[in-house]
Protein backbone atom coordinates (compact mmCIF):
# COMPACT_ATOMS: atom_id res chain seq x y z
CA UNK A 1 61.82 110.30 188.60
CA UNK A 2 60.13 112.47 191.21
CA UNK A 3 59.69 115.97 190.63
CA UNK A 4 60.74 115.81 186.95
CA UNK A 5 58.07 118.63 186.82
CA UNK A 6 57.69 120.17 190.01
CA UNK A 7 58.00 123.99 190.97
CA UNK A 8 61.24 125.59 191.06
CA UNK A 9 62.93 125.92 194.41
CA UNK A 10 63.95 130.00 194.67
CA UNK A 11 65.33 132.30 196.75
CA UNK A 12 64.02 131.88 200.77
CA UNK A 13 62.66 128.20 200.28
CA UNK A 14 64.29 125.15 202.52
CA UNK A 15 66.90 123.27 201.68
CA UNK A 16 65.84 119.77 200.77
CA UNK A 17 66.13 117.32 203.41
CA UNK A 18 68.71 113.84 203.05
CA UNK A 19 68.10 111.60 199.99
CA UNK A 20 66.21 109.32 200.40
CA UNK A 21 67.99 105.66 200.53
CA UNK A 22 68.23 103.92 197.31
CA UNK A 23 67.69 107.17 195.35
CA UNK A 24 69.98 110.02 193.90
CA UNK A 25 69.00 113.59 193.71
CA UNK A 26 69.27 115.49 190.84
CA UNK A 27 69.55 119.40 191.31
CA UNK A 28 68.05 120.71 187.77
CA UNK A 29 66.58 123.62 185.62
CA UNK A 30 63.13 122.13 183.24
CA UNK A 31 65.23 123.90 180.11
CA UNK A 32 69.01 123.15 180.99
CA UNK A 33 70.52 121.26 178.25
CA UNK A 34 73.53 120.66 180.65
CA UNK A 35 71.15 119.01 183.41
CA UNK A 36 68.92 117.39 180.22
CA UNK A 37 72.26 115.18 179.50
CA UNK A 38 72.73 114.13 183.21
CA UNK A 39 69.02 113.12 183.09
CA UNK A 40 69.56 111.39 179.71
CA UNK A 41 71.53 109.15 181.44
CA UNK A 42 70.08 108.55 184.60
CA UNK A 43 67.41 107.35 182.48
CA UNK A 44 69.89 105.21 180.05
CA UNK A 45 70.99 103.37 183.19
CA UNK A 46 67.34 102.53 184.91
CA UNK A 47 68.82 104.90 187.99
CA UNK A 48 66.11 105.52 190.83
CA UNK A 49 66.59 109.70 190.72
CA UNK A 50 64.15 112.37 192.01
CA UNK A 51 64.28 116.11 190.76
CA UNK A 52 64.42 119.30 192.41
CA UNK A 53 63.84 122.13 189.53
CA UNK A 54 66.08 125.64 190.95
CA UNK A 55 65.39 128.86 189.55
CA UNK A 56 68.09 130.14 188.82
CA UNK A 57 67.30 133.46 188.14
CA UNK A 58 66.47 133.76 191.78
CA UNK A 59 68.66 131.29 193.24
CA UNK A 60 68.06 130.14 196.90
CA UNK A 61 71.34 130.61 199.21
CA UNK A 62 70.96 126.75 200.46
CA UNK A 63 71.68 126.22 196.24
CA UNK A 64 76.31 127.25 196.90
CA UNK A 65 76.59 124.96 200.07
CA UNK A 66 75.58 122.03 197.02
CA UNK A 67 77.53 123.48 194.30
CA UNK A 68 80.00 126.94 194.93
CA UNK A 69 79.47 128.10 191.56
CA UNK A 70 75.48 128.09 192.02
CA UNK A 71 74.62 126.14 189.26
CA UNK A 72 73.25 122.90 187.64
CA UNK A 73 73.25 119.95 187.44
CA UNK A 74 73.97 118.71 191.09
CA UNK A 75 73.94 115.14 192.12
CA UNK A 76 73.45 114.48 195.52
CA UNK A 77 73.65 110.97 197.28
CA UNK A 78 72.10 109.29 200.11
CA UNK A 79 75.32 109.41 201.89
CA UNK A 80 75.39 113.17 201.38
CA UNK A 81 78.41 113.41 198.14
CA UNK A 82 78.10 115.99 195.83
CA UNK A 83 78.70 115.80 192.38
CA UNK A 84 78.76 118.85 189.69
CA UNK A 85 79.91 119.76 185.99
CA UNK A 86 77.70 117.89 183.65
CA UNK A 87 80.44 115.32 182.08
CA UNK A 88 81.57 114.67 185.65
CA UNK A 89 78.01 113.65 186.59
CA UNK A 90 77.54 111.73 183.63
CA UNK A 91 80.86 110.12 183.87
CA UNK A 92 80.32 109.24 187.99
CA UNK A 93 76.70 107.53 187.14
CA UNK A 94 78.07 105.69 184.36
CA UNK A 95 81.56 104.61 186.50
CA UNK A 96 79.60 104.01 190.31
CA UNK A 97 76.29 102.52 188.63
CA UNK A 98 76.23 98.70 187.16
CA UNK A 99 74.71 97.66 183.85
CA UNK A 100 75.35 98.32 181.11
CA UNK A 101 78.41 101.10 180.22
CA UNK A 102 77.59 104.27 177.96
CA UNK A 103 81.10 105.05 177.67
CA UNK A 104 83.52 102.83 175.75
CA UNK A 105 86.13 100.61 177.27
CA UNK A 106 88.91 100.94 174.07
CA UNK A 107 90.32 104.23 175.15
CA UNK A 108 90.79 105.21 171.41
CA UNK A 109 86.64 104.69 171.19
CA UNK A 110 86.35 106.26 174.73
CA UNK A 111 88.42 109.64 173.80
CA UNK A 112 86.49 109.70 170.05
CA UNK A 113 83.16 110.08 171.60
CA UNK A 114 84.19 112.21 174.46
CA UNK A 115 85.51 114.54 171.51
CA UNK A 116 81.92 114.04 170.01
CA UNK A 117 80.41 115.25 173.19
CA UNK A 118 82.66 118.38 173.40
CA UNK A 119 81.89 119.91 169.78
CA UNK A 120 78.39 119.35 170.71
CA UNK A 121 78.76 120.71 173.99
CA UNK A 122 80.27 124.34 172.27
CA UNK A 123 77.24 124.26 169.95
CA UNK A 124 75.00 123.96 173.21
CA UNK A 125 77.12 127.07 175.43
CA UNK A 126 75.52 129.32 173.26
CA UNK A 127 71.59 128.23 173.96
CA UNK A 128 72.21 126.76 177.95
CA UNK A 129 73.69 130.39 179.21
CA UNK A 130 70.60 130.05 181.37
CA UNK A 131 72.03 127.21 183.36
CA UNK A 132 74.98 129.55 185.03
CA UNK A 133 73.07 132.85 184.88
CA UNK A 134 75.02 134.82 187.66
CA UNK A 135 73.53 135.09 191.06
């Protein structure tokens, strides 16, 4: 969980280097509710992740070659995939990790809490605006 509080990456810094093997990088904002439920489950599954915060009121350019839309969360893996969209994140750690499942395997449970999720989601738009501010 390195960098979990580290300085936010703006506009002219470097692009982070390759992850580090055995690790997967997650491309944040400290007060992103969006990127706070990726981490929520990095954590539920015991997944070695580091952090790199983005500012994205000042985003850096290096920030659309990871994700087009310019905004987080952003998995990277050591073998260089991207992942973006916080359910797809969540649902790609939970499918490509072992141990124990946070998602359901009856598909009747599986769709009732993915409807859960998406009524919470809505109430969340309104406060994480700050995670797609335009760039």
């Amino acid at each position: 969980m390195a960098g979990e509080h580290s300085r936010s990456l703006g506009k002219g810094s470097t692009a982070p280097g390759a992850v580090p093997e055995g690790l997967i990088r997650l491309y944040s904002m400290r007060f992103c509710p969006f990127a706070q439920r990726t981490r929520l489950v990095l954590r539920a599954k015991g997944i070695s992740y580091e952090v790199i915060n983005i500012n994205l009121k000042n985003k850096p350019d290096w920030l659309f070659e990871k994700n087009p839309f310019g905004i987080v969360p952003i998995l990277e893996t050591c073998k260089g995939q991207l992942i973006y969209e916080s359910p797809i994140t969540c649902d790609y750690l939970d499918e490509a990790f072992p141990g124990k499942k946070l998602m359901p395997s009856d598909p009747y449970e599986r769709a009732f809490q993915k409807m859960v999720l998406e009524h919470f989601s809505k109430v969340l738009c309104d406060q994480g605006r700050v995670c797609s501010l335009p760039h």
